[in-house]
PDB file of N, CA and C in Angstrom:
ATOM      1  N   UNK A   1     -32.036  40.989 -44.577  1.00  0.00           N
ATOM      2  CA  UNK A   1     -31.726  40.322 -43.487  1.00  0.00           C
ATOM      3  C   UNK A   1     -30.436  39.615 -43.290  1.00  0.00           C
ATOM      4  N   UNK A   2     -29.458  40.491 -42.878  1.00  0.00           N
ATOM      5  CA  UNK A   2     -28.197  39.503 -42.755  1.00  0.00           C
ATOM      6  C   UNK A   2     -28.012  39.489 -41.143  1.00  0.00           C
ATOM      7  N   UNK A   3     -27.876  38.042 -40.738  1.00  0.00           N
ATOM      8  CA  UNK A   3     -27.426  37.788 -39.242  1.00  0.00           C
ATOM      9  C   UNK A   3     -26.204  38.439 -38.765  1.00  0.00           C
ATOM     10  N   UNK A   4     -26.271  38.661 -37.534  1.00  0.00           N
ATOM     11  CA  UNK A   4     -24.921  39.077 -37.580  1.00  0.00           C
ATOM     12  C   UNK A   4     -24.308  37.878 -36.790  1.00  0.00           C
ATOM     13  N   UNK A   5     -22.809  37.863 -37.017  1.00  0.00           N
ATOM     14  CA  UNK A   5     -21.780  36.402 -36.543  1.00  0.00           C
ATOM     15  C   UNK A   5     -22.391  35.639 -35.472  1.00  0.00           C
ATOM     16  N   UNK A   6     -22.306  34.607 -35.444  1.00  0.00           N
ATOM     17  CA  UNK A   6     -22.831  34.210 -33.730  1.00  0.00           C
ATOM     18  C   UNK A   6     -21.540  34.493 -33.106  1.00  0.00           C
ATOM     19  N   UNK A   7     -21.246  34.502 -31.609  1.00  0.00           N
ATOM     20  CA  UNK A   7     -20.097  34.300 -30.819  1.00  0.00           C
ATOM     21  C   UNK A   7     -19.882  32.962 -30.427  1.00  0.00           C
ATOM     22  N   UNK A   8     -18.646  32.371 -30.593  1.00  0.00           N
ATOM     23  CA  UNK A   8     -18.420  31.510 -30.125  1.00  0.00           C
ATOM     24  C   UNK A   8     -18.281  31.039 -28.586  1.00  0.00           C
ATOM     25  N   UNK A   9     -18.969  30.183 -28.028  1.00  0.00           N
ATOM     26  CA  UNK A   9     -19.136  30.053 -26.547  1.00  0.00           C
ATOM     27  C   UNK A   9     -17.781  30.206 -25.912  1.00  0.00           C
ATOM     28  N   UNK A  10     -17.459  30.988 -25.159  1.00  0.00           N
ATOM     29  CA  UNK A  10     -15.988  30.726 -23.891  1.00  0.00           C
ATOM     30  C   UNK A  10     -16.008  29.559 -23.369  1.00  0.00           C
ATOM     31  N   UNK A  11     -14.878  29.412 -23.657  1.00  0.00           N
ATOM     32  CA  UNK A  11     -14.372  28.127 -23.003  1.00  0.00           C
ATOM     33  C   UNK A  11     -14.290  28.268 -21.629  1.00  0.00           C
ATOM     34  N   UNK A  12     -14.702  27.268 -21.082  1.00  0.00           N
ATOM     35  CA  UNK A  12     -14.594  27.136 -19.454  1.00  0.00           C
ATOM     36  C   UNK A  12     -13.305  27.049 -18.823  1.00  0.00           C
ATOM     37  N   UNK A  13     -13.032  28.231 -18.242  1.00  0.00           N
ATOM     38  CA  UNK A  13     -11.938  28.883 -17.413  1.00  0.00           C
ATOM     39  C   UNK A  13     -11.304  27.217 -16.764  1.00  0.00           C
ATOM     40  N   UNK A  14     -10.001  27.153 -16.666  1.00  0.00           N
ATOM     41  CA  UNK A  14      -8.900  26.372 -16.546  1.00  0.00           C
ATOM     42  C   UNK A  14      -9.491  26.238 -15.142  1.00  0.00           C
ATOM     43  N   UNK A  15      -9.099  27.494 -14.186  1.00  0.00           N
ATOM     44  CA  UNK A  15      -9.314  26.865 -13.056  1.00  0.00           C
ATOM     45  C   UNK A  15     -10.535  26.362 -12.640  1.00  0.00           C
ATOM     46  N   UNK A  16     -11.641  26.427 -13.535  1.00  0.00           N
ATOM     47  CA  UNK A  16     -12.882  25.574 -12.798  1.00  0.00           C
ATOM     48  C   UNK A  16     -12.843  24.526 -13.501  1.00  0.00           C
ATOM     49  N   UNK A  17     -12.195  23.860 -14.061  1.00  0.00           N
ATOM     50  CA  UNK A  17     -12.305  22.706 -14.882  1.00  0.00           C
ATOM     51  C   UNK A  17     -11.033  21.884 -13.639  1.00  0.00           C
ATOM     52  N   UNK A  18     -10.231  22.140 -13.271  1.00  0.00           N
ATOM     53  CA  UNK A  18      -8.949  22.117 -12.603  1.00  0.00           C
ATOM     54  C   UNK A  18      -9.506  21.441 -11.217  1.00  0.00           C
ATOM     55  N   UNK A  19     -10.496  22.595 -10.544  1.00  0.00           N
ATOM     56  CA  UNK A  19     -11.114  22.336  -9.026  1.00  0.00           C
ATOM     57  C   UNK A  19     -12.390  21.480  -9.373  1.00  0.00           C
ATOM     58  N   UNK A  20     -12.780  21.638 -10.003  1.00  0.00           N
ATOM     59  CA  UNK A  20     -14.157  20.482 -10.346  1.00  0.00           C
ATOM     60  C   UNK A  20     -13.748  19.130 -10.399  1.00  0.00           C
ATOM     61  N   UNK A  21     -12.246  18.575 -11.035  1.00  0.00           N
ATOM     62  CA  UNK A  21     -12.027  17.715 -11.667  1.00  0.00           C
ATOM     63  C   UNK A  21     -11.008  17.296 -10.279  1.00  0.00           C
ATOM     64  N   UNK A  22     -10.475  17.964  -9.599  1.00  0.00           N
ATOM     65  CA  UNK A  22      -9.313  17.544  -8.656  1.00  0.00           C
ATOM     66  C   UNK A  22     -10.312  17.036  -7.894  1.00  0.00           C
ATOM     67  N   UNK A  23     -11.319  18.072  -7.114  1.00  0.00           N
ATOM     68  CA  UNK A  23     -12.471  17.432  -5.810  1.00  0.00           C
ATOM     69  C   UNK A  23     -13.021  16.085  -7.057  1.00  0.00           C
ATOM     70  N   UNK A  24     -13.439  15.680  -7.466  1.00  0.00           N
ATOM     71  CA  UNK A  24     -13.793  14.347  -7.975  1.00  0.00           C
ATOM     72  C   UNK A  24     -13.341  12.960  -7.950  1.00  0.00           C
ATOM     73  N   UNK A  25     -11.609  13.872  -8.037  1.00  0.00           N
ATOM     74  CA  UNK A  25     -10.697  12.693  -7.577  1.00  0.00           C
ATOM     75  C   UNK A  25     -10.098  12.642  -6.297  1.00  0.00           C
ATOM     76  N   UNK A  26     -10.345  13.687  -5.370  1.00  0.00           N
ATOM     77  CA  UNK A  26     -10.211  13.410  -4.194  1.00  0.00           C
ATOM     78  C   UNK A  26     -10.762  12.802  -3.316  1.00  0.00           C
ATOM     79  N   UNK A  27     -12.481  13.253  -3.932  1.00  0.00           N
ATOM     80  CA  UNK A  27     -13.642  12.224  -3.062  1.00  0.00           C
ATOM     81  C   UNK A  27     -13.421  10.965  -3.345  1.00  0.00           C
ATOM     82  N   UNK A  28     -13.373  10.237  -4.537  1.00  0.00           N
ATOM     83  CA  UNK A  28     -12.709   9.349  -5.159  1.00  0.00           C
ATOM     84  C   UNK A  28     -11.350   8.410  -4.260  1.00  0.00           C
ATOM     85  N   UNK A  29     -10.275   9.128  -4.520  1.00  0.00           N
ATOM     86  CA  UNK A  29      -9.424   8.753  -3.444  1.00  0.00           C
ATOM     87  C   UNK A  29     -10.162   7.998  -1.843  1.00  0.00           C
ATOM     88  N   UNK A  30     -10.640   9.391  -1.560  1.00  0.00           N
ATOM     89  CA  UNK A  30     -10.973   9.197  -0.147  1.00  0.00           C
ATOM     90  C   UNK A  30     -11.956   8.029   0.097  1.00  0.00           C
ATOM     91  N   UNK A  31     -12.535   7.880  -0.702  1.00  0.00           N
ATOM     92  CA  UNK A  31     -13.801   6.568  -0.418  1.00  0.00           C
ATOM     93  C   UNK A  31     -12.974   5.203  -0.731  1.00  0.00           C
ATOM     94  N   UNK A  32     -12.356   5.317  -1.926  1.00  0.00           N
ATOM     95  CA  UNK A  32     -11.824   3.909  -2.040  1.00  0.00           C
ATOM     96  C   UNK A  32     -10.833   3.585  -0.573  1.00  0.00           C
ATOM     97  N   UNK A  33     -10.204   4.238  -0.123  1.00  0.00           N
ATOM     98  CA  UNK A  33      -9.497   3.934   0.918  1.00  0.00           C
ATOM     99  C   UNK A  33     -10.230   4.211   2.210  1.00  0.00           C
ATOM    100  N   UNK A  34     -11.489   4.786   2.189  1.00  0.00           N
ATOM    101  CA  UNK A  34     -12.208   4.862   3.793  1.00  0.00           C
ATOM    102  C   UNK A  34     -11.882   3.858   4.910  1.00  0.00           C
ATOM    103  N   UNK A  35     -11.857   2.219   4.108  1.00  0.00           N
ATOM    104  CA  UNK A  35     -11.623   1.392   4.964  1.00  0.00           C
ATOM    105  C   UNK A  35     -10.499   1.078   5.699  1.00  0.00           C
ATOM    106  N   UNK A  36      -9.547   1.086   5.117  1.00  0.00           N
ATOM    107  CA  UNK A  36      -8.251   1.136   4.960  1.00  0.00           C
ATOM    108  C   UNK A  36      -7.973   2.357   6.403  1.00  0.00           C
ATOM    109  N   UNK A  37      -8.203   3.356   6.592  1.00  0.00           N
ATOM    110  CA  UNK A  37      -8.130   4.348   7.117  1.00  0.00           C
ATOM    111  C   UNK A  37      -8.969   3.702   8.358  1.00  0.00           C
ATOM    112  N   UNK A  38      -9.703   3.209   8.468  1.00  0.00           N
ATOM    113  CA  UNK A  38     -10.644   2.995   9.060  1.00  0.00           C
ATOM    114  C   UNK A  38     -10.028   1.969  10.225  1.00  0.00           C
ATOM    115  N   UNK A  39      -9.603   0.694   9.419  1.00  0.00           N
ATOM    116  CA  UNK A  39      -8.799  -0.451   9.911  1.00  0.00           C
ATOM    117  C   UNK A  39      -7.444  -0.041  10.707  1.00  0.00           C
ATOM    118  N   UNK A  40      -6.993   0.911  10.217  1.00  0.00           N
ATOM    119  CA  UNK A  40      -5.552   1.649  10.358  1.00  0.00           C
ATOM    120  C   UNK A  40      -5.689   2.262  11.888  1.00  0.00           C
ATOM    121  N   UNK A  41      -6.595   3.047  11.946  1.00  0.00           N
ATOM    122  CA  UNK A  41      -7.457   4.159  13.117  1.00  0.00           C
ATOM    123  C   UNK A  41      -7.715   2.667  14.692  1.00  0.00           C
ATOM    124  N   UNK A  42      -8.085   1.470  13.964  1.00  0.00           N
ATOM    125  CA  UNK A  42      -8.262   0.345  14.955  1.00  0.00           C
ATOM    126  C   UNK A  42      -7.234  -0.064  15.368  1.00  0.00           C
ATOM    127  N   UNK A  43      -5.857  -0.243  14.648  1.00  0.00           N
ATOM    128  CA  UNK A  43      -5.049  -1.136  14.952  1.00  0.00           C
ATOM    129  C   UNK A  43      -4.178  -0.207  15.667  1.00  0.00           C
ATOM    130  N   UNK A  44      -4.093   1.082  15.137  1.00  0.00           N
ATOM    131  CA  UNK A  44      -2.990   1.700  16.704  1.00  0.00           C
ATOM    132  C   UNK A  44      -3.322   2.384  17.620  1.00  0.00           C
ATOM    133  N   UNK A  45      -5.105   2.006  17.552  1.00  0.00           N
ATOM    134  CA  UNK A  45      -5.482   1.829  19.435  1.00  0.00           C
ATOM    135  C   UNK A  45      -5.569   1.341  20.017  1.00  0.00           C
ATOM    136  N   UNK A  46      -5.021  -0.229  19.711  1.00  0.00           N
ATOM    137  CA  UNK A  46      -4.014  -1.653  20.147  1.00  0.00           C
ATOM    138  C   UNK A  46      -3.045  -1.613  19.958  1.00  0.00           C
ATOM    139  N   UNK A  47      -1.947  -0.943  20.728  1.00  0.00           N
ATOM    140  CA  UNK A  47      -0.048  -1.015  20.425  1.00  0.00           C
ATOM    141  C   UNK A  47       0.011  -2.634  20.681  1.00  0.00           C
ATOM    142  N   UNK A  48      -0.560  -2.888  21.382  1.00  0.00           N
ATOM    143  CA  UNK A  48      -0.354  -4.899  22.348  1.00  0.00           C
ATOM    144  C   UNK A  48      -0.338  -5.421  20.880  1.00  0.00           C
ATOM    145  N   UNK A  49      -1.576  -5.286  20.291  1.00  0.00           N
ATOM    146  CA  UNK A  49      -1.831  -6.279  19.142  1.00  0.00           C
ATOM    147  C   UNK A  49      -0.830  -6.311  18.249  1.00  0.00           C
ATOM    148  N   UNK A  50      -0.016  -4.796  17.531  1.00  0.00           N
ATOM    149  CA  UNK A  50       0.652  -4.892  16.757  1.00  0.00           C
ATOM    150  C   UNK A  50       1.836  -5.094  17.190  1.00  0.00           C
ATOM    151  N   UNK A  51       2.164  -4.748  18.534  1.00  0.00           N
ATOM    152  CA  UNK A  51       3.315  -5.820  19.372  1.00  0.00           C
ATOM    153  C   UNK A  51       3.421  -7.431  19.412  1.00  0.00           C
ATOM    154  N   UNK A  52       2.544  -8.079  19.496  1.00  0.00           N
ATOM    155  CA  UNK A  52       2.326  -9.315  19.187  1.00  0.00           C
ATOM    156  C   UNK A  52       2.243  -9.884  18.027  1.00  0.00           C
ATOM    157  N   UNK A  53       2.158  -9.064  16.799  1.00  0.00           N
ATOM    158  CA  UNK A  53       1.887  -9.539  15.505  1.00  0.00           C
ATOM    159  C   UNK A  53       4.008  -9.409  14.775  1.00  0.00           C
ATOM    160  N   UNK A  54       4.114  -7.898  15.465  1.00  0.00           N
ATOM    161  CA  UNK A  54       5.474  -7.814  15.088  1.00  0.00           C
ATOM    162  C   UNK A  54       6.600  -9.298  15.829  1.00  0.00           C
ATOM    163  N   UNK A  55       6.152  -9.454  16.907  1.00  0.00           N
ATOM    164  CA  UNK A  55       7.014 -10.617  17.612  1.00  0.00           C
ATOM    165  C   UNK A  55       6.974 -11.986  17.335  1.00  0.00           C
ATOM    166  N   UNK A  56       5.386 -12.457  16.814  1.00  0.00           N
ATOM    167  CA  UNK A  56       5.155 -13.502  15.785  1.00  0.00           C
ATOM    168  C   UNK A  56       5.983 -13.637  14.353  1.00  0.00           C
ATOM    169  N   UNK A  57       5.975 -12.481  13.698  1.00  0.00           N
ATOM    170  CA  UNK A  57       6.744 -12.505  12.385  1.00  0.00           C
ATOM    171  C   UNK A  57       8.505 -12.709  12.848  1.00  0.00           C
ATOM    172  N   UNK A  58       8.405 -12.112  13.507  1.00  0.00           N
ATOM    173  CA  UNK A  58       9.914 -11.932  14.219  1.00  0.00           C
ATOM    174  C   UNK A  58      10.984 -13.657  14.678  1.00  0.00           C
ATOM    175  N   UNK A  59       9.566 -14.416  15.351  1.00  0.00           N
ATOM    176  CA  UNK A  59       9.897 -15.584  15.449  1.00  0.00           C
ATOM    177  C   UNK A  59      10.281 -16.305  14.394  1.00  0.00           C
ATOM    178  N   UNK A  60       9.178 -16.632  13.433  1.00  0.00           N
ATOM    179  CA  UNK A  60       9.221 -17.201  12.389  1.00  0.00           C
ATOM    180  C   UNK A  60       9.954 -16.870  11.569  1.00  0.00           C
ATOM    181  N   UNK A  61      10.446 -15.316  11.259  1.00  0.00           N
ATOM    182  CA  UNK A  61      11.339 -15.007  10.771  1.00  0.00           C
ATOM    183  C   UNK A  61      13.242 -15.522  10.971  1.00  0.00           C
ATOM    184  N   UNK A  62      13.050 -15.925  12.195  1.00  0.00           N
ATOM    185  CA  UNK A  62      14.766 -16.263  13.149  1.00  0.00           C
ATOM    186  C   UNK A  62      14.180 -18.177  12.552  1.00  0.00           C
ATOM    187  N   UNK A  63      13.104 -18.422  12.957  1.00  0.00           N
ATOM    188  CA  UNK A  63      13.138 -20.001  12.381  1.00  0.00           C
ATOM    189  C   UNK A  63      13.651 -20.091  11.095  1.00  0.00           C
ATOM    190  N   UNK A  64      13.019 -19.838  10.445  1.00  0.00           N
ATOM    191  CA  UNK A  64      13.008 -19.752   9.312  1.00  0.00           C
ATOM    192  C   UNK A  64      14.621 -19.358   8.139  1.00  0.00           C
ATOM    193  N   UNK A  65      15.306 -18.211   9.285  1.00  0.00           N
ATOM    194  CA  UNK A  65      16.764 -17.724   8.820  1.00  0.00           C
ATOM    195  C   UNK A  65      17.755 -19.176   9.374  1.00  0.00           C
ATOM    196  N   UNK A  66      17.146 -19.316  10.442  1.00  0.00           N
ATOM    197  CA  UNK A  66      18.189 -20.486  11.125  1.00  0.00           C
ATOM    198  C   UNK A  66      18.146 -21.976  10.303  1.00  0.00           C
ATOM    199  N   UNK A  67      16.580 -22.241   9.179  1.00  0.00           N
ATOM    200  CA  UNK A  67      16.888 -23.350   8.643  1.00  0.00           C
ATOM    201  C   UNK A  67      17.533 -23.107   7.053  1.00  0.00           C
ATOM    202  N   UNK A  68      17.707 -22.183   6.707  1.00  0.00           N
ATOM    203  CA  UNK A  68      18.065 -21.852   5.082  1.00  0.00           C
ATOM    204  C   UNK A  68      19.835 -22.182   5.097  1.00  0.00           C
ATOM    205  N   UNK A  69      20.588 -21.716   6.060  1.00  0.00           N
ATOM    206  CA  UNK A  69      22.153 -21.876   6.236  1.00  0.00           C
ATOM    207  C   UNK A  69      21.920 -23.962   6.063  1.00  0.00           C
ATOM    208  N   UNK A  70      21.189 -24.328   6.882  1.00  0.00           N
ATOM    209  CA  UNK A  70      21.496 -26.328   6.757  1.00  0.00           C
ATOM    210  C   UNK A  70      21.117 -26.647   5.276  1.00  0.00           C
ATOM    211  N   UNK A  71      19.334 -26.146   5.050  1.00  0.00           N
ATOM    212  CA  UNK A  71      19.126 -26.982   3.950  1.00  0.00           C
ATOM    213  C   UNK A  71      19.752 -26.396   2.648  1.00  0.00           C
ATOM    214  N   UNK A  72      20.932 -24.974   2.316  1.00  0.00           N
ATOM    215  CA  UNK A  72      21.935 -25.062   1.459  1.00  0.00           C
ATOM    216  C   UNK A  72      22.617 -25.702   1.748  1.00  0.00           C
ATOM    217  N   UNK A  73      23.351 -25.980   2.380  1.00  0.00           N
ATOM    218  CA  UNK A  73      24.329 -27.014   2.795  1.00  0.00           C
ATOM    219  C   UNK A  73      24.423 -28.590   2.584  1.00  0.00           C
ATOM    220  N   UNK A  74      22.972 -28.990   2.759  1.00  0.00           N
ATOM    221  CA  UNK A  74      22.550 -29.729   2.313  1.00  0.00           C
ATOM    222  C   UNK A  74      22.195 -30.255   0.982  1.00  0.00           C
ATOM    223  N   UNK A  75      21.518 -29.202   0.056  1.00  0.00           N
ATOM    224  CA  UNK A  75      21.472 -29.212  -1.705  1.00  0.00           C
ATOM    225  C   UNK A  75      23.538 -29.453  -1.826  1.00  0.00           C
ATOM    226  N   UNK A  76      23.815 -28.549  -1.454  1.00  0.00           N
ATOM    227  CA  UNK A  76      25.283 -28.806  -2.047  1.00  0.00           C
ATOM    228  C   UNK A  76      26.104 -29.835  -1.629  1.00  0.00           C
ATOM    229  N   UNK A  77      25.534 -30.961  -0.505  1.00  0.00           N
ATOM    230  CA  UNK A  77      26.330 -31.874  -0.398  1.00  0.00           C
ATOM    231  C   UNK A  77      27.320 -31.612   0.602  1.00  0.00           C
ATOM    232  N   UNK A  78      27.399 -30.829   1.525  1.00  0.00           N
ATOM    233  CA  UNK A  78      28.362 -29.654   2.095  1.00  0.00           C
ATOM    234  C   UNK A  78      27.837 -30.154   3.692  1.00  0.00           C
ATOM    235  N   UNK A  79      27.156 -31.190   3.931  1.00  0.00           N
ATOM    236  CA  UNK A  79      26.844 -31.286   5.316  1.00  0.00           C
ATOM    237  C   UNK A  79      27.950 -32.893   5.943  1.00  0.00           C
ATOM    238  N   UNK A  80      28.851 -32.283   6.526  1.00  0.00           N
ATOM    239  CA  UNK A  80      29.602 -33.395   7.196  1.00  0.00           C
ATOM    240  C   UNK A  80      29.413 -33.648   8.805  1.00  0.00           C
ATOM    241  N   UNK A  81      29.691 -35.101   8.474  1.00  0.00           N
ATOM    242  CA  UNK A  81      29.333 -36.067  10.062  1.00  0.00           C
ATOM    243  C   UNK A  81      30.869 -35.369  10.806  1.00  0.00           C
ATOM    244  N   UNK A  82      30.182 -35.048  12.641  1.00  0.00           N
ATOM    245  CA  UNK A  82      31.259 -34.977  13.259  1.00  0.00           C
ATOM    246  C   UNK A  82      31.774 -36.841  12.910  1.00  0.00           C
ATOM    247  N   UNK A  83      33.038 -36.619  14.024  1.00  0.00           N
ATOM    248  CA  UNK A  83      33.810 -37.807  13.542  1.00  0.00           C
ATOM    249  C   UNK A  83      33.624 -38.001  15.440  1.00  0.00           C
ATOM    250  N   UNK A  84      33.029 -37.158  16.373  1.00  0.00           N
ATOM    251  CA  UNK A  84      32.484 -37.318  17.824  1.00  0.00           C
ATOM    252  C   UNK A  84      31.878 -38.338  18.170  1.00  0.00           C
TER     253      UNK A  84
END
């Protein structure tokens, strides 16, 4: 009674290891960000809203540029009295 060799199992073909493993991380992908997508899909079927949000930052942004020129000026000692 001599056995004969076993065969060693085939390895599972590249490309099904490849497409099994990509769709896993695509569903993956896609769920963690559903919301995201979701929120995204809401906000630019309001142009108004993100018009108003851009013109808010926009403000605060010009405040905000217009006080940084005094209060350097100020750290450095650099702010002089008219003589008016």
């Amino acid at each position: 009674g001599r056995r004969a060799p076993r065969r060693a199992a085939s390895p599972t073909p590249y490309w099904l290891v490849k497409t099994v493993a990509g769709s896993f991380w695509t569903l993956q992908v896609n769920e963690r960000f559903r919301s995201h997508r979701r929120r995204r899909a809401e906000l630019i079927a309001d142009p108004g809203y993100l018009d108003d949000v851009l013109a808010q930052g926009n403000r605060r942004g010009n405040q905000i540029a217009g006080e940084t020129p005094h209060q350097v000026r100020q750290v450095m000692g650099m702010t002089y009295q008219s003589s008016r």
